[in-house]
Every structure is written in C-alpha cells, then in structure tokens.
N, C-alpha and C. Protein backbone atom coordinates (compact mmCIF):
# COMPACT_ATOMS: atom_id res chain seq x y z
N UNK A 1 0.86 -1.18 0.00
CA UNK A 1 0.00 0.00 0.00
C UNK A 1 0.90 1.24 0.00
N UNK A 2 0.23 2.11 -0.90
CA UNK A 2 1.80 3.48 -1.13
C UNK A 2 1.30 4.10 -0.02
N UNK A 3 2.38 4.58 0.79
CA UNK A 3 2.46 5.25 2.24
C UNK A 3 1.40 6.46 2.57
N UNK A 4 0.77 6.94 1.26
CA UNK A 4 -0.01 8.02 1.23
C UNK A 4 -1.39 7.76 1.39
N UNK A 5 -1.65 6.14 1.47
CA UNK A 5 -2.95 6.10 1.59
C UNK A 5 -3.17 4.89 2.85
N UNK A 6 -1.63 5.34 3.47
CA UNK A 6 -2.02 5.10 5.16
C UNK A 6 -2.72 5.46 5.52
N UNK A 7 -3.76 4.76 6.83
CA UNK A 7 -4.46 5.87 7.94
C UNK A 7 -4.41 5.23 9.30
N UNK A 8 -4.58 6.48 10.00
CA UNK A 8 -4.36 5.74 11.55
C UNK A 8 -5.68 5.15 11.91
N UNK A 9 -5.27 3.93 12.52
CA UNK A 9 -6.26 3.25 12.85
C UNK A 9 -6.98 3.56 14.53
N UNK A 10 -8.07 3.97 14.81
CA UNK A 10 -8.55 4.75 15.83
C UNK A 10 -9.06 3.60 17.02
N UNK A 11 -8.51 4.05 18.02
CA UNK A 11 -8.47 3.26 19.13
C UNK A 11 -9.53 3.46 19.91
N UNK A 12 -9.77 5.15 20.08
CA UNK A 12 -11.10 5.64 20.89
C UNK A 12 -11.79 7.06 20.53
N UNK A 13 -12.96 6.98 20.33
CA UNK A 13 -13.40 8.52 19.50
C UNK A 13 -13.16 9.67 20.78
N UNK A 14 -13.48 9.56 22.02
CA UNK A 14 -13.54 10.28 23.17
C UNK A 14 -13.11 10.05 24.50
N UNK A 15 -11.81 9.79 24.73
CA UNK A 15 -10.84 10.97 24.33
C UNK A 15 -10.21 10.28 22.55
N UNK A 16 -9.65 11.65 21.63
CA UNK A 16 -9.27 10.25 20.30
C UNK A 16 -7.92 9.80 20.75
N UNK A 17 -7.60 8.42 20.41
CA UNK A 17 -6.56 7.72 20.62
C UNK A 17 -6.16 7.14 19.26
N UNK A 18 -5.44 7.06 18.69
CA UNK A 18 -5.26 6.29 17.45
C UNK A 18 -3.77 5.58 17.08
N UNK A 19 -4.11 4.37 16.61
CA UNK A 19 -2.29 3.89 16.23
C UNK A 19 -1.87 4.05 14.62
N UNK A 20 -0.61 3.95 14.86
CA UNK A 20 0.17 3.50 13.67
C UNK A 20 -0.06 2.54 12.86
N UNK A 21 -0.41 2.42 11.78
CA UNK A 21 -0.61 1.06 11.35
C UNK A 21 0.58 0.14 11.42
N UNK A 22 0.63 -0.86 11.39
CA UNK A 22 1.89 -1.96 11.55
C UNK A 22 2.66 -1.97 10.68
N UNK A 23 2.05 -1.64 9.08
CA UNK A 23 2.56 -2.19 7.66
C UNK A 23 3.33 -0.37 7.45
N UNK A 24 2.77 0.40 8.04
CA UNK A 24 4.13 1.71 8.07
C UNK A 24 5.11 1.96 8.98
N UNK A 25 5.54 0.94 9.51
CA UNK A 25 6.17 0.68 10.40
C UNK A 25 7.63 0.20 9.57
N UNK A 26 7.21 -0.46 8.57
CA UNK A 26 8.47 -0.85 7.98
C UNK A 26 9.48 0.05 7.39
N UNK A 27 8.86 1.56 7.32
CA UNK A 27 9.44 2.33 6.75
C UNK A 27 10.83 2.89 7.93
N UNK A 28 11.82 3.81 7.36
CA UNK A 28 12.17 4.38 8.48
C UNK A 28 12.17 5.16 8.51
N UNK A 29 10.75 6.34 8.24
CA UNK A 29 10.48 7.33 8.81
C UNK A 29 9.12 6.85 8.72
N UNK A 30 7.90 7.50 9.68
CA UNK A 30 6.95 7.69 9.89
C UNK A 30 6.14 9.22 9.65
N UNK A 31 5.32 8.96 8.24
CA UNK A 31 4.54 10.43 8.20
C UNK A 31 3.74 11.00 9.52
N UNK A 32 3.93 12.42 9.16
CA UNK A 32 3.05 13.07 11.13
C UNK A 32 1.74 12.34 10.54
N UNK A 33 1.34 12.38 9.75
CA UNK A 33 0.02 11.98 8.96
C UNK A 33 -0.90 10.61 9.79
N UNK A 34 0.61 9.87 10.29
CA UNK A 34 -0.04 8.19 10.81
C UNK A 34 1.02 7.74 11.56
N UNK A 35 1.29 8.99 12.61
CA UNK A 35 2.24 9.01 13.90
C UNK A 35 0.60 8.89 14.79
N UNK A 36 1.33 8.11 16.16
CA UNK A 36 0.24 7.31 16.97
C UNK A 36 -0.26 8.91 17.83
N UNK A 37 -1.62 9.01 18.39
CA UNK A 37 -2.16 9.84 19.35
C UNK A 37 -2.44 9.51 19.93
N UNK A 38 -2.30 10.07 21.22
CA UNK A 38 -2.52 9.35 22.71
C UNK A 38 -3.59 10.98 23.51
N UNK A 39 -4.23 10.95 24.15
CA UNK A 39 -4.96 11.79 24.53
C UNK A 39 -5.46 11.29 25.80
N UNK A 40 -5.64 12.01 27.11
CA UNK A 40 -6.14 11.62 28.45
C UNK A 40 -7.76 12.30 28.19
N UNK A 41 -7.63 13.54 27.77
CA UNK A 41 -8.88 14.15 27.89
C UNK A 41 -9.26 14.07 26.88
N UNK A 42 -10.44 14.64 26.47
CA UNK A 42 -10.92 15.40 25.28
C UNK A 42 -10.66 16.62 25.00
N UNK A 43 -10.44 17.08 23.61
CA UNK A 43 -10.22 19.03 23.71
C UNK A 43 -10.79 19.76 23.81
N UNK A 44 -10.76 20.71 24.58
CA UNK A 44 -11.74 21.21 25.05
C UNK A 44 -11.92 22.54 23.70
N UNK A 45 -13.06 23.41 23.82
CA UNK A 45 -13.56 24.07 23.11
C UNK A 45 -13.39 25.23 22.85
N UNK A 46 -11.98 26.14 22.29
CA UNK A 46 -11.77 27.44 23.02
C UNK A 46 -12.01 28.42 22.02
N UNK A 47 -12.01 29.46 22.73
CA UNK A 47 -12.48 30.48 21.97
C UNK A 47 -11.41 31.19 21.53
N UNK A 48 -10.71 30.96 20.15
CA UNK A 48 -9.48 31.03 20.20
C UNK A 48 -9.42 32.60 19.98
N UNK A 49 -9.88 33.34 19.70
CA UNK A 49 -10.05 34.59 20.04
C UNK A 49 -9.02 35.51 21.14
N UNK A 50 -9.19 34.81 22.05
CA UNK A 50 -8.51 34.80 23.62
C UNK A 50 -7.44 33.99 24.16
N UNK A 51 -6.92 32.99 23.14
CA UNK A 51 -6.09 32.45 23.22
C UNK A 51 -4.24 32.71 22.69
N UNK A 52 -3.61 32.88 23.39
CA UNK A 52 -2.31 33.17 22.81
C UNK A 52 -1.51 32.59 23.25
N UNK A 53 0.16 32.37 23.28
CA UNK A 53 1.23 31.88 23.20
C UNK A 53 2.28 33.23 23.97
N UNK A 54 3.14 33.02 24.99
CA UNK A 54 3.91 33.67 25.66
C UNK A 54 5.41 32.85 25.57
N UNK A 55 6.37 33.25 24.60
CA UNK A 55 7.50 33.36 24.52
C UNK A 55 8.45 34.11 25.14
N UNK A 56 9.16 33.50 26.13
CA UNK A 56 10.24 34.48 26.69
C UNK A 56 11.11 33.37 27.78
N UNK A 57 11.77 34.39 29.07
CA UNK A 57 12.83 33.99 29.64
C UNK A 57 13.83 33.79 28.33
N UNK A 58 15.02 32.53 28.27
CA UNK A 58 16.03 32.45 27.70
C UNK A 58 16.00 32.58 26.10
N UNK A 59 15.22 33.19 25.56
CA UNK A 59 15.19 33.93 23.88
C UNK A 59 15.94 34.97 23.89
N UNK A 60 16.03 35.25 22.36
CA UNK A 60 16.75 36.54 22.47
C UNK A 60 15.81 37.61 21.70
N UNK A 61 14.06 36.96 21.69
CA UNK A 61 13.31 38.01 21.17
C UNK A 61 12.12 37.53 21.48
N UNK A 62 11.88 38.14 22.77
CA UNK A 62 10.56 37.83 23.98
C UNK A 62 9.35 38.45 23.04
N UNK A 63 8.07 37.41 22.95
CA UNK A 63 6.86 37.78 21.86
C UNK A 63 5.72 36.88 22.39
N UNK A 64 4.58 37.38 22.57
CA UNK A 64 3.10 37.06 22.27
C UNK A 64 2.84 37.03 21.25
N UNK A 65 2.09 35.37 20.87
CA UNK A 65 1.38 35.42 19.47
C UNK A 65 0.22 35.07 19.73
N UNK A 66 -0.68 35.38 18.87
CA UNK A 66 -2.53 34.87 18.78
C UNK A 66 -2.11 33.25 18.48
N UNK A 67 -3.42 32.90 18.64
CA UNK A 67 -3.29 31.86 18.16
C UNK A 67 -3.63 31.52 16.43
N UNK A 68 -4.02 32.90 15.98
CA UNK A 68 -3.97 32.59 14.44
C UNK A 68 -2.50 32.64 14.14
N UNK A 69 -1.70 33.94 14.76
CA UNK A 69 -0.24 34.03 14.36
C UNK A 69 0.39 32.42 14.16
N UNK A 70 -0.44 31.44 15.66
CA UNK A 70 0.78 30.65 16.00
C UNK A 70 0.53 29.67 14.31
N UNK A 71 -1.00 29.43 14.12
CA UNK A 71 -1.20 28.95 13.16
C UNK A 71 -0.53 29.25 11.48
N UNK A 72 -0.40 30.50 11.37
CA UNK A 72 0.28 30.91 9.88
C UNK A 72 1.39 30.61 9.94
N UNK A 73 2.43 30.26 11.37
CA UNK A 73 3.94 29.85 10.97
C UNK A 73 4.35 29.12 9.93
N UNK A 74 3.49 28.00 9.81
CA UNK A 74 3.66 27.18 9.21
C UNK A 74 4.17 25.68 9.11
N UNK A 75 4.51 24.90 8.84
CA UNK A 75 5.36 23.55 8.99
C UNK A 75 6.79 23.52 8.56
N UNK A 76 7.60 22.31 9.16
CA UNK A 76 8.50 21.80 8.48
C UNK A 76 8.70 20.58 8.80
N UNK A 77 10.03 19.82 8.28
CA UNK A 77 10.13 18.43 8.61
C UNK A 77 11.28 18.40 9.17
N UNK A 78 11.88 17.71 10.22
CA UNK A 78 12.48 16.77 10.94
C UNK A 78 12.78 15.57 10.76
N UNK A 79 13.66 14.86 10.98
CA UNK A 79 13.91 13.64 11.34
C UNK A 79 14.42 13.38 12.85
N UNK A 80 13.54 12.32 13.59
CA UNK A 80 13.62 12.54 14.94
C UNK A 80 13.50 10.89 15.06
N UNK A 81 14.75 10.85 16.15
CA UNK A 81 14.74 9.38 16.84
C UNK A 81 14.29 9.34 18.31
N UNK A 82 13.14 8.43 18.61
CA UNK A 82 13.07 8.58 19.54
C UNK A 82 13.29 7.12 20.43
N UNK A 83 13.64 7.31 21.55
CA UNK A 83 14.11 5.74 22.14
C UNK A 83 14.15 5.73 23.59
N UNK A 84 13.05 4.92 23.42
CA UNK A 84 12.03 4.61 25.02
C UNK A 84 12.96 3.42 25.72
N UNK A 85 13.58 3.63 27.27
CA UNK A 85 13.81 2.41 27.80
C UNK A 85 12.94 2.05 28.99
N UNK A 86 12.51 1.01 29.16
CA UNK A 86 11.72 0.85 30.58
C UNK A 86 13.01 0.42 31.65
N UNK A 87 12.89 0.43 32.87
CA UNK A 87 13.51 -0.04 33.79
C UNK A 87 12.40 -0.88 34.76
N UNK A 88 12.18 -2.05 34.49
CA UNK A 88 11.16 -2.86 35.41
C UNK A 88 12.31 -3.77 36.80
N UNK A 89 12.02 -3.98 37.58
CA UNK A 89 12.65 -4.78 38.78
C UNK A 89 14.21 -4.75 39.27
N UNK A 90 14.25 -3.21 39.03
CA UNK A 90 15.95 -3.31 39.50
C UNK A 90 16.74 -3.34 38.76
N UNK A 91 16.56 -3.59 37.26
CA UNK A 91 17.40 -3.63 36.38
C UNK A 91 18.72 -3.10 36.27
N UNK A 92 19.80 -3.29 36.00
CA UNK A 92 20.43 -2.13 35.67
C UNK A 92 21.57 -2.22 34.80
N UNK A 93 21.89 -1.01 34.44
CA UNK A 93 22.57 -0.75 33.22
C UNK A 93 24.12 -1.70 33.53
C-alpha cells in the first residue's frame, strides 16, 4: 500500500486515541500523517479569540502570538529518533 494512503487506525473517538498502522512501520520514517495519538482528555472548546502563546525567559526576542499568528507559521520536517527504555525490577545498566 503506497504510504499516502495510510491511515491511523482509531483506538477511541472520546478521548481520540489512534495507532500506527503496523505495515508503516516498515518504513524508516513515519509520516506526522499516521504518527500514533494518545490523549487523556478530550479538547476542550476554546475560543481562540482569547487564546495566545507567551514566549520568553532564555530567547533573544521575547513575543506574544494569537493563536492565528501561532497557526500561519507554518510547517517543516524533521527527522527525529526517539528511544524509550523501561527499567522494570531493579534492572540495571
């Protein structure tokens, strides 16, 4: 199946939870498209109007954005490894 007509397969509508499919797994990158979501709550409903973003402490150009601003930034891509260890019963390195 060409990678573009992946979809995440949905675990729970409320809160949404959804996985990776298995068969894009083989790749070694993962599109954000059908990267897994994990959610405790549901989202809540805001009035984004009133909503903004506070940038500062260690910057070197302290800024409030709306939340439309934060939206027009825009995207880019990354390549990101990420690597989970558990430590169960004492284990150790």
């Amino acid at each position: 199946m060409p990678e573009n007509d992946l979809k995440l397969e949905t675990l729970t509508e409320h809160p949404f939870n959804a996985a990776t499919p298995l068969s894009a797994l083989r790749n070694a990158r993962t599109l954000n498209s059908i990267t897994y979501v994990r959610n405790l709550y549901s989202v809540p409903d805001l009035d984004k109007e009133f909503r903004h973003v506070s940038i500062g402490r260690a910057v070197e150009l302290p800024r409030v954005l709306s939340f439309v601003e934060v939206q027009n930034l825009g995207t880019w891509s990354r390549v990101i490894t990420q690597v989970e260890v558990s430590m169960h019963g004492g284990t150790k390195w």
